[in-house]
PDB file of N, CA and C in Angstrom:
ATOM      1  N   UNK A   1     -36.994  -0.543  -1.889  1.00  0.00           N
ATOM      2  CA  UNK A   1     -37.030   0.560  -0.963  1.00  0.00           C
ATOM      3  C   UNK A   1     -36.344   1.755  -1.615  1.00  0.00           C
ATOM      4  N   UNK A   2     -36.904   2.928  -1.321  1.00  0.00           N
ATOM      5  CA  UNK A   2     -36.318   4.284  -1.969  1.00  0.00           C
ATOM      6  C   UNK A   2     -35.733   4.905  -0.437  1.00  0.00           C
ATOM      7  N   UNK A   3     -34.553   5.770  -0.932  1.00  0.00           N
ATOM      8  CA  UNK A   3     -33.938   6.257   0.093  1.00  0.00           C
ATOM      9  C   UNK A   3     -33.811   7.807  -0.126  1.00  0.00           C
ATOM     10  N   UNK A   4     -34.452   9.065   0.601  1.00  0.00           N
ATOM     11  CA  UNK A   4     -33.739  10.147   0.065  1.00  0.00           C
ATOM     12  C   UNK A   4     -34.137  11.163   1.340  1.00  0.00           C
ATOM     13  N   UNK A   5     -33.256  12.037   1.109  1.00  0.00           N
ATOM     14  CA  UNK A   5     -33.262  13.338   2.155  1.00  0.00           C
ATOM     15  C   UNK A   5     -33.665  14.103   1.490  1.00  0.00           C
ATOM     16  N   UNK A   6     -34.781  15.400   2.399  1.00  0.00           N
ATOM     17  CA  UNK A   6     -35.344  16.473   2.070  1.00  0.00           C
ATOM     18  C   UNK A   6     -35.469  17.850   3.100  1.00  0.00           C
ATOM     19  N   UNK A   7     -35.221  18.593   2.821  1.00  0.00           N
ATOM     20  CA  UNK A   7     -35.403  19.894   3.219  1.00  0.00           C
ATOM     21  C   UNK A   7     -36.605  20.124   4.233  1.00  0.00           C
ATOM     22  N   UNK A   8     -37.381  19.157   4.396  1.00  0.00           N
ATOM     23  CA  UNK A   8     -38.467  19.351   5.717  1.00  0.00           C
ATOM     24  C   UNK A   8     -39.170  18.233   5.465  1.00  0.00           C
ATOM     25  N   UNK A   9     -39.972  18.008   6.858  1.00  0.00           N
ATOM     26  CA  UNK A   9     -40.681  17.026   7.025  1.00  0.00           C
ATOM     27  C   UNK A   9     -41.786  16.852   6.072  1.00  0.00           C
ATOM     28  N   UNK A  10     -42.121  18.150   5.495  1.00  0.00           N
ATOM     29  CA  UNK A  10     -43.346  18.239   4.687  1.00  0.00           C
ATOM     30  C   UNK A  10     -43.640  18.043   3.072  1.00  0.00           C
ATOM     31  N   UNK A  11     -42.309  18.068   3.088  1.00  0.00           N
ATOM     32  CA  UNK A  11     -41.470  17.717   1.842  1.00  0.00           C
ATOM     33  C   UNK A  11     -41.597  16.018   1.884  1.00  0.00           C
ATOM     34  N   UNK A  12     -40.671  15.807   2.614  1.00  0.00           N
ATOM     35  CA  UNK A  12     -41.169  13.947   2.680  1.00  0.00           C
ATOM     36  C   UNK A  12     -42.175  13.266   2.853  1.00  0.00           C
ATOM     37  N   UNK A  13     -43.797  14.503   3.362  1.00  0.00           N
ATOM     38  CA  UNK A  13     -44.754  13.474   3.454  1.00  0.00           C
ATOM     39  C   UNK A  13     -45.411  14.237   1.998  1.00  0.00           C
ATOM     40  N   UNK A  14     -45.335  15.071   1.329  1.00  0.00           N
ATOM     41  CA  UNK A  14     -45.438  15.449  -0.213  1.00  0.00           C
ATOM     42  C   UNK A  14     -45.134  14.388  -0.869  1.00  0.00           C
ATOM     43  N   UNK A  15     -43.515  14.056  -0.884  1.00  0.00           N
ATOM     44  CA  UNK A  15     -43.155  12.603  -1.952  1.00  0.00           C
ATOM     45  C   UNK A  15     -43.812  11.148  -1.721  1.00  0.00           C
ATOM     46  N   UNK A  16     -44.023  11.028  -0.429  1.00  0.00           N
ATOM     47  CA  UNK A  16     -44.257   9.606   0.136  1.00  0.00           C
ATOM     48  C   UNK A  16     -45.620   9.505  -0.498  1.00  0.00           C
ATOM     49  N   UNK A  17     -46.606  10.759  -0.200  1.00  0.00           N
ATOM     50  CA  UNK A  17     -47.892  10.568  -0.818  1.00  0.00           C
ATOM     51  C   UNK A  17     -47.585  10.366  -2.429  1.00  0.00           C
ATOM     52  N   UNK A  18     -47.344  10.961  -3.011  1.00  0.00           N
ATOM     53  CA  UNK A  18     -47.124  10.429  -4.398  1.00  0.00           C
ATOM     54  C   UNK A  18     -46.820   8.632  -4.748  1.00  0.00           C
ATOM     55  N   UNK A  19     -45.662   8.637  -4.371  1.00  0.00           N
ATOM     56  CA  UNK A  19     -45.333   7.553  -4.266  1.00  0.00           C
ATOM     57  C   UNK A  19     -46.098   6.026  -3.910  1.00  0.00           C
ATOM     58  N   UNK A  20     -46.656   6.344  -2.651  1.00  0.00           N
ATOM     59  CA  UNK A  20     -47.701   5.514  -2.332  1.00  0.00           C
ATOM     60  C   UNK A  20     -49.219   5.825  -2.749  1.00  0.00           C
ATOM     61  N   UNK A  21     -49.048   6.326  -4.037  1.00  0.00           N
ATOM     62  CA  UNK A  21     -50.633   6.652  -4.580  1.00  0.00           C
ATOM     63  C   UNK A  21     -51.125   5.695  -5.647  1.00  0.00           C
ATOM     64  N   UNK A  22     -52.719   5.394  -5.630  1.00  0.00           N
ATOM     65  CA  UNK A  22     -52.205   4.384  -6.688  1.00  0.00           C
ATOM     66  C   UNK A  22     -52.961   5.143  -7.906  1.00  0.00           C
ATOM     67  N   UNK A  23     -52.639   6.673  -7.556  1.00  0.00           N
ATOM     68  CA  UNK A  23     -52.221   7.125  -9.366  1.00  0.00           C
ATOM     69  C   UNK A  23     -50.823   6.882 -10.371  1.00  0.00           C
ATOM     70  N   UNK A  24     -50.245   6.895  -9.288  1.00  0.00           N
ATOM     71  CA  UNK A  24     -48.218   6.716  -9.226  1.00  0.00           C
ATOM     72  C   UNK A  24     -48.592   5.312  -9.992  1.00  0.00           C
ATOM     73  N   UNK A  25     -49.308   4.425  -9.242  1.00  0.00           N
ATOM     74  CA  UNK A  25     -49.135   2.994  -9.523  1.00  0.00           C
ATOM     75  C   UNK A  25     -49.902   2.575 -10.822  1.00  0.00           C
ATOM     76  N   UNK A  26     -51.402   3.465 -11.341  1.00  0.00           N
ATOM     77  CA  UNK A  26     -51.874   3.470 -12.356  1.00  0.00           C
ATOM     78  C   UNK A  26     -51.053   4.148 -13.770  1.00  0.00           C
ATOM     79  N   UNK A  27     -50.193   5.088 -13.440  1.00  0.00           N
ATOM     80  CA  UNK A  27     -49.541   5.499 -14.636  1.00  0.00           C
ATOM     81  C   UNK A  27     -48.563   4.859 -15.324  1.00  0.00           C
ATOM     82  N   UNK A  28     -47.627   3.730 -14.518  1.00  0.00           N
ATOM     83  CA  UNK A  28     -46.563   2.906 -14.942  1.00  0.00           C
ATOM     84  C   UNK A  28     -46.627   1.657 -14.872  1.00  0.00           C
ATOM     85  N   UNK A  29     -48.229   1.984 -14.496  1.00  0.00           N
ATOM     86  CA  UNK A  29     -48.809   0.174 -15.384  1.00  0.00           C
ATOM     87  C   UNK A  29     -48.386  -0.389 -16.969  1.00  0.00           C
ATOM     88  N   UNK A  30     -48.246   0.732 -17.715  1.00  0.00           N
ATOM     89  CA  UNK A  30     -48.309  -0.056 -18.833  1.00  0.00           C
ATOM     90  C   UNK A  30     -46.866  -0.034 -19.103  1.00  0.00           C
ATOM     91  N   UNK A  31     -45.406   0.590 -18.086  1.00  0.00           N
ATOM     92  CA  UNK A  31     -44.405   0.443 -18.549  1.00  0.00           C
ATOM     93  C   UNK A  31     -43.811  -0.566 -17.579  1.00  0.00           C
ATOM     94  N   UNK A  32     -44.070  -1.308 -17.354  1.00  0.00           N
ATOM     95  CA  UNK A  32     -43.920  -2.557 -15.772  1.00  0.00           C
ATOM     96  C   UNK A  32     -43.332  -3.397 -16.689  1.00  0.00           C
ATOM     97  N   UNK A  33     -42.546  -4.331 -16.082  1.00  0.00           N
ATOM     98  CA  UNK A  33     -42.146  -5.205 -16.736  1.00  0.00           C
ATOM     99  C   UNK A  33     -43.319  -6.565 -16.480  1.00  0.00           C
ATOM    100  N   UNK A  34     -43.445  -7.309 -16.835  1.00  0.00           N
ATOM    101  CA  UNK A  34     -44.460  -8.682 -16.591  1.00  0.00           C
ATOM    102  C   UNK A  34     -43.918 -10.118 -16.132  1.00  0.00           C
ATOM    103  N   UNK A  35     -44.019 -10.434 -15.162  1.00  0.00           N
ATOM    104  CA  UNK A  35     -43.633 -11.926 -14.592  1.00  0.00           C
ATOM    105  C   UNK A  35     -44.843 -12.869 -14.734  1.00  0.00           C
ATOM    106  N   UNK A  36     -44.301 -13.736 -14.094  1.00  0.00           N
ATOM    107  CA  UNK A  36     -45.711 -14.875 -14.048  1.00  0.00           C
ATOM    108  C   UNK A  36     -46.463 -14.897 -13.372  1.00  0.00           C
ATOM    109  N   UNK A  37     -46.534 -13.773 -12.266  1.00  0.00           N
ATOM    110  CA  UNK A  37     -47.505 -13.532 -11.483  1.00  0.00           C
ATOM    111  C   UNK A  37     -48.599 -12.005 -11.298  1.00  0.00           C
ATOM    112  N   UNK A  38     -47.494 -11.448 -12.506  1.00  0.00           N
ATOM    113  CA  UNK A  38     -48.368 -10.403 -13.250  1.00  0.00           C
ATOM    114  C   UNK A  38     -47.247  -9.194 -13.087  1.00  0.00           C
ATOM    115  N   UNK A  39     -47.307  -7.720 -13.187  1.00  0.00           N
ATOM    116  CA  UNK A  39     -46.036  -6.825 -13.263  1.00  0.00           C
ATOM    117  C   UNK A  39     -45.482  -6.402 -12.120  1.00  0.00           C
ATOM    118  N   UNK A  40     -44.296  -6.290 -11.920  1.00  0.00           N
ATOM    119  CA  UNK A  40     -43.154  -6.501 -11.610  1.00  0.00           C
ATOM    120  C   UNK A  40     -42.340  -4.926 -11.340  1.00  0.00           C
ATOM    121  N   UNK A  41     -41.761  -4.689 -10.763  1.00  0.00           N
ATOM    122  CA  UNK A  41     -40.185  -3.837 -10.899  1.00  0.00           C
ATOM    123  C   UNK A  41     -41.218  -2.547 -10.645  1.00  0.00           C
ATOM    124  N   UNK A  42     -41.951  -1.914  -9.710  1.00  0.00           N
ATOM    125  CA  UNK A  42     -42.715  -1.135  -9.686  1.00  0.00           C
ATOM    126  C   UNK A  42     -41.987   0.124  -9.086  1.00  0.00           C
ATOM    127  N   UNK A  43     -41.122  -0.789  -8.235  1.00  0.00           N
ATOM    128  CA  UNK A  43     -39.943   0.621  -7.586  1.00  0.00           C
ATOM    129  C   UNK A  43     -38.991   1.283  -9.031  1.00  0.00           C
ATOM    130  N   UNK A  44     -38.750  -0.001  -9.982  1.00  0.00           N
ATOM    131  CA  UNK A  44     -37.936   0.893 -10.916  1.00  0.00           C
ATOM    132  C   UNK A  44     -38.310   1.718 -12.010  1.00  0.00           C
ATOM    133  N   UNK A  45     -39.775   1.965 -11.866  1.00  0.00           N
ATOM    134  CA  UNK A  45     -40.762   2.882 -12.951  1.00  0.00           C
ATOM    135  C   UNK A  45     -41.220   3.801 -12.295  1.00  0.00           C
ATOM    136  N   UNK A  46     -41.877   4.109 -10.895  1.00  0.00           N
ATOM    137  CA  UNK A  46     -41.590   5.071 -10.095  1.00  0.00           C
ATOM    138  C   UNK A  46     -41.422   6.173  -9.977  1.00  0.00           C
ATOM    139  N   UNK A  47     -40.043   6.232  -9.976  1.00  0.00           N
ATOM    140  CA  UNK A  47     -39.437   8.088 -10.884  1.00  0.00           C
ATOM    141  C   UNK A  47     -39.156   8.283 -11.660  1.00  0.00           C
ATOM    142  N   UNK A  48     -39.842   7.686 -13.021  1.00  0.00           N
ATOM    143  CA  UNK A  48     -39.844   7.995 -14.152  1.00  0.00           C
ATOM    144  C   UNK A  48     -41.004   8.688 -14.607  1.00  0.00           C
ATOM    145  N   UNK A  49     -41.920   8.546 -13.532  1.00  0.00           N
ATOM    146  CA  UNK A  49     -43.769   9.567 -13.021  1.00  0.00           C
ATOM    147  C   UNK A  49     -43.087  11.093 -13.526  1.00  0.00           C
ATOM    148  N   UNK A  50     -43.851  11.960 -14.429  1.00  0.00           N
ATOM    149  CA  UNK A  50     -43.237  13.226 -13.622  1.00  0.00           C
ATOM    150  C   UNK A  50     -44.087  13.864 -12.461  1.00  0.00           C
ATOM    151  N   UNK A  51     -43.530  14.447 -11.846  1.00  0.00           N
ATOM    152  CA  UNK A  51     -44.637  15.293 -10.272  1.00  0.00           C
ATOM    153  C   UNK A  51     -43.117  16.652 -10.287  1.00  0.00           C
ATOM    154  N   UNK A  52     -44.013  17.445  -9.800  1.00  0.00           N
ATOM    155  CA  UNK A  52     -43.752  18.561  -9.461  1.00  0.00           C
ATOM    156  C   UNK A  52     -42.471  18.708  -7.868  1.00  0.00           C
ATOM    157  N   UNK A  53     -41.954  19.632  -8.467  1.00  0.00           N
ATOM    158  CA  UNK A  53     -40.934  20.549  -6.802  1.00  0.00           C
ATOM    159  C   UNK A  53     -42.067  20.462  -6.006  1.00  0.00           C
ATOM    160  N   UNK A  54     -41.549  20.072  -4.883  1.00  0.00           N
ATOM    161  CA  UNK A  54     -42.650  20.459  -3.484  1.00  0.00           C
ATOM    162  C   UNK A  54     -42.050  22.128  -3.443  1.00  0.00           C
ATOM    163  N   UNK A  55     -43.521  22.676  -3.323  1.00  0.00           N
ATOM    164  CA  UNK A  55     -43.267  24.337  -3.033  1.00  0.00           C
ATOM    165  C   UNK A  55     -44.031  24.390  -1.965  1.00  0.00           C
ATOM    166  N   UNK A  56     -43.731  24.735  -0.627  1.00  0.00           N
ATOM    167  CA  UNK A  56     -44.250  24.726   0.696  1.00  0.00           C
ATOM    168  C   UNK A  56     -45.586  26.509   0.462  1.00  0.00           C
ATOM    169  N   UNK A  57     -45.489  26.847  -0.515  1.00  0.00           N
ATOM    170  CA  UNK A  57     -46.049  28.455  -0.619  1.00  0.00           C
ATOM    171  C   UNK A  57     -47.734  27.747  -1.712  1.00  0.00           C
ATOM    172  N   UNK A  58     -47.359  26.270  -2.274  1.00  0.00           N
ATOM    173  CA  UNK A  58     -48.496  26.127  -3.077  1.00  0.00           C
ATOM    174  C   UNK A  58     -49.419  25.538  -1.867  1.00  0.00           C
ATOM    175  N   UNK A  59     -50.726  26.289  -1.925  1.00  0.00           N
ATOM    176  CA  UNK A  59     -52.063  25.418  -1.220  1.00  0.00           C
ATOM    177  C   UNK A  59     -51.868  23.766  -1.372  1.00  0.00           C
ATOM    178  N   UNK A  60     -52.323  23.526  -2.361  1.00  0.00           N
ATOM    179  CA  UNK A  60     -52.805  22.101  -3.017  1.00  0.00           C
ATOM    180  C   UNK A  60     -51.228  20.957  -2.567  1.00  0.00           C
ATOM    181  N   UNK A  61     -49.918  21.377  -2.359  1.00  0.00           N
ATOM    182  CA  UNK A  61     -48.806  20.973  -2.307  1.00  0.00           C
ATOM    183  C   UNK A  61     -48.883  20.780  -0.302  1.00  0.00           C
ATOM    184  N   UNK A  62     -49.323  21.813   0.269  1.00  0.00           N
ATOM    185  CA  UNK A  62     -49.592  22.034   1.591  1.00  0.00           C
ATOM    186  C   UNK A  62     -50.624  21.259   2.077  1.00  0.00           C
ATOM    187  N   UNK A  63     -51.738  20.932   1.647  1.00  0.00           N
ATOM    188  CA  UNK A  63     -52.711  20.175   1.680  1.00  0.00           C
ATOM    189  C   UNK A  63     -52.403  18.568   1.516  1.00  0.00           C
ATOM    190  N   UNK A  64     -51.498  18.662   0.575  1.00  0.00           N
ATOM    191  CA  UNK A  64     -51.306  17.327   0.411  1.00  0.00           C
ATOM    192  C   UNK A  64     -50.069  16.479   1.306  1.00  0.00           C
ATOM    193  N   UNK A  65     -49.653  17.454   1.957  1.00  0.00           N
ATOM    194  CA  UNK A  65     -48.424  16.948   2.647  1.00  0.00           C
ATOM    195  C   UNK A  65     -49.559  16.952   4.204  1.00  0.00           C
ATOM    196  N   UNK A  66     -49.703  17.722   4.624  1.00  0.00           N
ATOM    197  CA  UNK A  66     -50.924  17.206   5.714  1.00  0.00           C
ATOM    198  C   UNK A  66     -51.640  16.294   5.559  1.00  0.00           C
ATOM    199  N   UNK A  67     -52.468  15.933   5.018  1.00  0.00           N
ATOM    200  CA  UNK A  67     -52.947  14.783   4.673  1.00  0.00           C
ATOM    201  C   UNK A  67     -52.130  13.366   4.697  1.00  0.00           C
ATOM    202  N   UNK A  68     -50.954  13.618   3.806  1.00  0.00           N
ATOM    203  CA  UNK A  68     -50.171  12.537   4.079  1.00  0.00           C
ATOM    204  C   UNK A  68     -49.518  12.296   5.380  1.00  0.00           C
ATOM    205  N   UNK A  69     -49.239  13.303   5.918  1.00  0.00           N
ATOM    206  CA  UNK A  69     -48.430  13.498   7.601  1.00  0.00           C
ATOM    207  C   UNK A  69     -49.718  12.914   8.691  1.00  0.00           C
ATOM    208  N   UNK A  70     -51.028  12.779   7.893  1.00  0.00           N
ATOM    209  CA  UNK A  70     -51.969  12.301   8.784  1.00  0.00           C
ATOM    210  C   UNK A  70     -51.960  10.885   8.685  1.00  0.00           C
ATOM    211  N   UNK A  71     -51.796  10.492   7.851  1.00  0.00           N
ATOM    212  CA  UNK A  71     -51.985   8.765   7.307  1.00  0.00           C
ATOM    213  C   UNK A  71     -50.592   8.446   7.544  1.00  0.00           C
ATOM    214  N   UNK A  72     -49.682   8.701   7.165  1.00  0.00           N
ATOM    215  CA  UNK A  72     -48.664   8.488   8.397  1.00  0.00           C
ATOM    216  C   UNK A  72     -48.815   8.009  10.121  1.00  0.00           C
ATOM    217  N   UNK A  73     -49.123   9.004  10.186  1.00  0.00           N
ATOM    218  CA  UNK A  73     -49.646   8.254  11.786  1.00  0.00           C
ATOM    219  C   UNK A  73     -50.486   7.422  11.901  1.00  0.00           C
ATOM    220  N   UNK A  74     -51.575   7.530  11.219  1.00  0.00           N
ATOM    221  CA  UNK A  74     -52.262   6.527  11.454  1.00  0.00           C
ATOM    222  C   UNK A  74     -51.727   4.859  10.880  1.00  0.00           C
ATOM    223  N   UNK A  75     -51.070   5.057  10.065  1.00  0.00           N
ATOM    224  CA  UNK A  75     -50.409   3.768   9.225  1.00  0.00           C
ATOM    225  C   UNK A  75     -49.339   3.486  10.560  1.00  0.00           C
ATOM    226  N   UNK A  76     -48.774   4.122  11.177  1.00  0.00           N
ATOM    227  CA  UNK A  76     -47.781   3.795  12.325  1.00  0.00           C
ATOM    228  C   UNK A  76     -48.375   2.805  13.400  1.00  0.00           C
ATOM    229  N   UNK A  77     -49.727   3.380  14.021  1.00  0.00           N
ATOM    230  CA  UNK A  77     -50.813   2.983  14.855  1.00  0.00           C
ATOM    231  C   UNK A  77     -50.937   1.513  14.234  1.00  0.00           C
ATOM    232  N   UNK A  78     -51.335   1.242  12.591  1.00  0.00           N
ATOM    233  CA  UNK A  78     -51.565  -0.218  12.215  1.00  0.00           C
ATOM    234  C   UNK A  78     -50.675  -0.946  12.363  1.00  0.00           C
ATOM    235  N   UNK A  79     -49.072  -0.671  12.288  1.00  0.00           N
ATOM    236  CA  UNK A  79     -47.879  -1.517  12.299  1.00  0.00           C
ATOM    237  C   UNK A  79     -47.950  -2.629  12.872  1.00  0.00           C
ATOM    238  N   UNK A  80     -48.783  -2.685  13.863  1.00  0.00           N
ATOM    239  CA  UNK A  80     -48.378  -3.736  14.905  1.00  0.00           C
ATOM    240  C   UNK A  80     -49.264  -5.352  14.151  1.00  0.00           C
ATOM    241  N   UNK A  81     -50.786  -4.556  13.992  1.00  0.00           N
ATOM    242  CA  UNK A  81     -51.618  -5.541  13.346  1.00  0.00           C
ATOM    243  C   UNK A  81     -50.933  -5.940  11.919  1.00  0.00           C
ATOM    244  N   UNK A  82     -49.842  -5.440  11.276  1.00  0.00           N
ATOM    245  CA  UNK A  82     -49.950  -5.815   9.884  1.00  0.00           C
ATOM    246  C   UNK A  82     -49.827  -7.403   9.588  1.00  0.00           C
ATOM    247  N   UNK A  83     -50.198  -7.683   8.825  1.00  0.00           N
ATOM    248  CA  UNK A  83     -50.200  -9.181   8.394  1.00  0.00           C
ATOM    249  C   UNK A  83     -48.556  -9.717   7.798  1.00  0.00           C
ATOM    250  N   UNK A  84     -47.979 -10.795   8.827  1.00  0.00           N
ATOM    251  CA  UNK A  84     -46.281 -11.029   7.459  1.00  0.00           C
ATOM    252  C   UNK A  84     -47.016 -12.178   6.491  1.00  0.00           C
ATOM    253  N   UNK A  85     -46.530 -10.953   4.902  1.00  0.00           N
ATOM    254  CA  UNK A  85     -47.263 -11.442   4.032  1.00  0.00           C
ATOM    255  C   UNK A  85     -45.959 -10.596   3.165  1.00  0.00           C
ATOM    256  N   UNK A  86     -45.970 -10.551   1.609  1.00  0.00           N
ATOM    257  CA  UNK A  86     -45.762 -10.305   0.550  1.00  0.00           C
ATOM    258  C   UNK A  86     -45.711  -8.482   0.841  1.00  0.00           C
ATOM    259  N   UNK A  87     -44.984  -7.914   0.362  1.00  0.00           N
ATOM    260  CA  UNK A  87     -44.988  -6.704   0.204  1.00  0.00           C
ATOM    261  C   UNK A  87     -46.636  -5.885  -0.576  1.00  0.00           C
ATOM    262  N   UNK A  88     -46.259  -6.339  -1.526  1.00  0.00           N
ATOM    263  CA  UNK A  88     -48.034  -5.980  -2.227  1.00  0.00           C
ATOM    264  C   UNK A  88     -49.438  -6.312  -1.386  1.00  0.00           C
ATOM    265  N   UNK A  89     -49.033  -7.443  -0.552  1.00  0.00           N
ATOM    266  CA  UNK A  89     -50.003  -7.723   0.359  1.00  0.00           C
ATOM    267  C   UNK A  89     -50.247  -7.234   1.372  1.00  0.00           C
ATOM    268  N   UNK A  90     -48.731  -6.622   1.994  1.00  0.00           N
ATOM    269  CA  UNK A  90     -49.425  -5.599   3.203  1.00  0.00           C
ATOM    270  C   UNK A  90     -49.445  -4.277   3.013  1.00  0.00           C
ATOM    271  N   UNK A  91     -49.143  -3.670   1.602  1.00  0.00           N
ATOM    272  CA  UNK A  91     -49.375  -2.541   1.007  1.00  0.00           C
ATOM    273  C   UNK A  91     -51.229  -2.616   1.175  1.00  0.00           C
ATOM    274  N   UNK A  92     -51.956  -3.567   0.815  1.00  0.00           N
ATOM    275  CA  UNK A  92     -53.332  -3.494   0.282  1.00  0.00           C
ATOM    276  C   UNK A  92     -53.949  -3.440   1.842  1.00  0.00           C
ATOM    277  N   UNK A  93     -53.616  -4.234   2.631  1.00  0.00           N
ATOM    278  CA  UNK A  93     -54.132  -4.547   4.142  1.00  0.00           C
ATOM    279  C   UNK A  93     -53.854  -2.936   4.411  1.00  0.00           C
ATOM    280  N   UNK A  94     -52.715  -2.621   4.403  1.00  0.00           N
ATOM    281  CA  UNK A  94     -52.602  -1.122   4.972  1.00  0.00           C
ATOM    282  C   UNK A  94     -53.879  -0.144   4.738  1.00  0.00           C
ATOM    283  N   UNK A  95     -53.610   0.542   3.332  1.00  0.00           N
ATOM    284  CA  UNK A  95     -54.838   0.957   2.266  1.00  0.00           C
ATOM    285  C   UNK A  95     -56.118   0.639   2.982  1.00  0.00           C
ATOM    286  N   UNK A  96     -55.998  -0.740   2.810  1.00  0.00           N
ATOM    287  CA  UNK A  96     -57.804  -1.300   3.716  1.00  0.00           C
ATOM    288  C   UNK A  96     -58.446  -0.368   4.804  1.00  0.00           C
ATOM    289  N   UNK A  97     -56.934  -0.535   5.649  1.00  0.00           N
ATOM    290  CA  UNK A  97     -57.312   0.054   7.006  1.00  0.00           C
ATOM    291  C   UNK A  97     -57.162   1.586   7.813  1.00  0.00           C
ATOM    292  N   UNK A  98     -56.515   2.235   6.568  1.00  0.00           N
ATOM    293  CA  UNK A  98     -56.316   3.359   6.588  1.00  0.00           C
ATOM    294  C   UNK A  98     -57.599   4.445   6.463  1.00  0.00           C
ATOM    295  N   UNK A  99     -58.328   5.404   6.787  1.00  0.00           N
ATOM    296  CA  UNK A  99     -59.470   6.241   6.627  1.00  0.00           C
ATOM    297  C   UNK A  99     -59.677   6.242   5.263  1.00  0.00           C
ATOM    298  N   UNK A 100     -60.306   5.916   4.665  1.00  0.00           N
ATOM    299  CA  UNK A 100     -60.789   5.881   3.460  1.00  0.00           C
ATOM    300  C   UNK A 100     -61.044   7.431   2.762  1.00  0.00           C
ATOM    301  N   UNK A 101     -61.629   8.129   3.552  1.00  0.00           N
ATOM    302  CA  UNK A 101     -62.057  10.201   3.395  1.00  0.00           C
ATOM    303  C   UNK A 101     -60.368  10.399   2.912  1.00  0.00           C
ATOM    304  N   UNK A 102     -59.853  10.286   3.957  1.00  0.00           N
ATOM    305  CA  UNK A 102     -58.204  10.769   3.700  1.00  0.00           C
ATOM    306  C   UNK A 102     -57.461  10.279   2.330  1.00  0.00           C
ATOM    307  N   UNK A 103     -57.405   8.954   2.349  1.00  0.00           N
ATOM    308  CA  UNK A 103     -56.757   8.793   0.782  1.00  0.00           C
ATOM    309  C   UNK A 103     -57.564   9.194  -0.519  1.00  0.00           C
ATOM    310  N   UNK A 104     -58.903   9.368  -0.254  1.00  0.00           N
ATOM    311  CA  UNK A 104     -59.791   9.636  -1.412  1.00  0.00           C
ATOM    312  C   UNK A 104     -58.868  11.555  -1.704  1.00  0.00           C
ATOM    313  N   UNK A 105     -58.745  11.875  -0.532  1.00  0.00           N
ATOM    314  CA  UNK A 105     -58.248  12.929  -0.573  1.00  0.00           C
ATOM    315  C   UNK A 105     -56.974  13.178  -1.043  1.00  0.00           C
ATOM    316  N   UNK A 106     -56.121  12.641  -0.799  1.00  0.00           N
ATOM    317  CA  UNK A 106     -54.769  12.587  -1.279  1.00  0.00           C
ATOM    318  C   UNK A 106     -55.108  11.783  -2.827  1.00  0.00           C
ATOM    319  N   UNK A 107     -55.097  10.906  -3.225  1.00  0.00           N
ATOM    320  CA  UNK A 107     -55.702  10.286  -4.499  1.00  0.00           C
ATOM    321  C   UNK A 107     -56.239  11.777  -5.596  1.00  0.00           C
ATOM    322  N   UNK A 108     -57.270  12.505  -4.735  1.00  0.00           N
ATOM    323  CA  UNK A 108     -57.080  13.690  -5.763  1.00  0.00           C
ATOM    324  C   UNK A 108     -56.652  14.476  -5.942  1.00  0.00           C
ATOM    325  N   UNK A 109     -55.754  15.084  -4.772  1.00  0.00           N
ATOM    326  CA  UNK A 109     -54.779  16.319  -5.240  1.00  0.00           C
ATOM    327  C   UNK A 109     -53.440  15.714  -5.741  1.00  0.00           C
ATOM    328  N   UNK A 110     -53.064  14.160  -5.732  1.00  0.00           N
ATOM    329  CA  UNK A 110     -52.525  13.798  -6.173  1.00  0.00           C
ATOM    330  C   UNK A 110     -52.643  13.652  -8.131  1.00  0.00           C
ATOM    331  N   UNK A 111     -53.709  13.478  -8.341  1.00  0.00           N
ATOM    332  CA  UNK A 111     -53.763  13.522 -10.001  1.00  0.00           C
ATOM    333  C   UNK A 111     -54.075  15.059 -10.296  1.00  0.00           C
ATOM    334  N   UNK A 112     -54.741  15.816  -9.171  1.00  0.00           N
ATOM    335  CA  UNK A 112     -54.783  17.367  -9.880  1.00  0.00           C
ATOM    336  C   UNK A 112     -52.773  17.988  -9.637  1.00  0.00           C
ATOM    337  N   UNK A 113     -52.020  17.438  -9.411  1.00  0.00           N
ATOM    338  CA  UNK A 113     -50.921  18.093  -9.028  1.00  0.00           C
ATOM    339  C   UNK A 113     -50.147  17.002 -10.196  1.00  0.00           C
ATOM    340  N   UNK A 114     -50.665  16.182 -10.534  1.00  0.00           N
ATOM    341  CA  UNK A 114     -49.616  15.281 -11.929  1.00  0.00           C
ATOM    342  C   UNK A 114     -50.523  15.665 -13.251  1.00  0.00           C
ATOM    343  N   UNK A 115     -51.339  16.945 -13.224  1.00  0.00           N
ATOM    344  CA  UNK A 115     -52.245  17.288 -14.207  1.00  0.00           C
ATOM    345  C   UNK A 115     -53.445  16.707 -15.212  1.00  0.00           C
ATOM    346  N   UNK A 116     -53.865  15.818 -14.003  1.00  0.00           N
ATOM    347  CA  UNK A 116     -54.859  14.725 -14.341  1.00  0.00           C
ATOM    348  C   UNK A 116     -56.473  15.582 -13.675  1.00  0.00           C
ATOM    349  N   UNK A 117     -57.482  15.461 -14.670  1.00  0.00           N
ATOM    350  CA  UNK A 117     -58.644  16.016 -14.424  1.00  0.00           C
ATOM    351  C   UNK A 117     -58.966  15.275 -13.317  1.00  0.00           C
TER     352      UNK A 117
END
């Protein structure tokens, strides 16, 4: 679990989207450590991503914190159904059930904002 305070709500749904992106999760694939059930320690590679200051004045930074402030709620709404399972496992059930339009959306201003074509 990551813990941190920010300067506005929009700010925290800026980081959270990062965080829970699985560009975040595709870039520190290859610095993961490896267990026997495959890699490992995903919280401690994480913020070693670089991403940008949330600037509440950038479009694409504004966009992306709405978006995330939307899947937020809706991920709140699933809480109840989630499956008790493995962390990675109800990460994926979540994802599943979340609007698909919306993360496709966040997914790309997420790699156009970590300077990925």
């Amino acid at each position: 679990m990551i813990w941190a305070s920010f300067d506005s709500e929009a700010e925290g749904h800026f980081v959270a989207a990062f965080l829970n992106s699985d560009h975040a999760a595709e870039v520190i694939e290859g610095w993961m450590n490896l267990g026997l059930f495959g890699p490992r320690d995903i919280n401690k590679r994480i913020l070693d991503v670089r991403w940008p200051r949330f600037d509440p004045e950038t479009p694409d930074h504004q966009s992306l914190s709405v978006s995330a402030a939307g899947l937020s709620r809706e991920a709140k709404s699933l809480l109840k159904a989630l499956p008790k399972a493995k962390a990675g496992t109800q990460r994926r059930w979540m994802r599943d059930h979340l609007p698909g339009a919306e993360l496709q959306i966040v997914e790309r201003l997420v790699k156009r904002l970590s300077g990925k074509p």
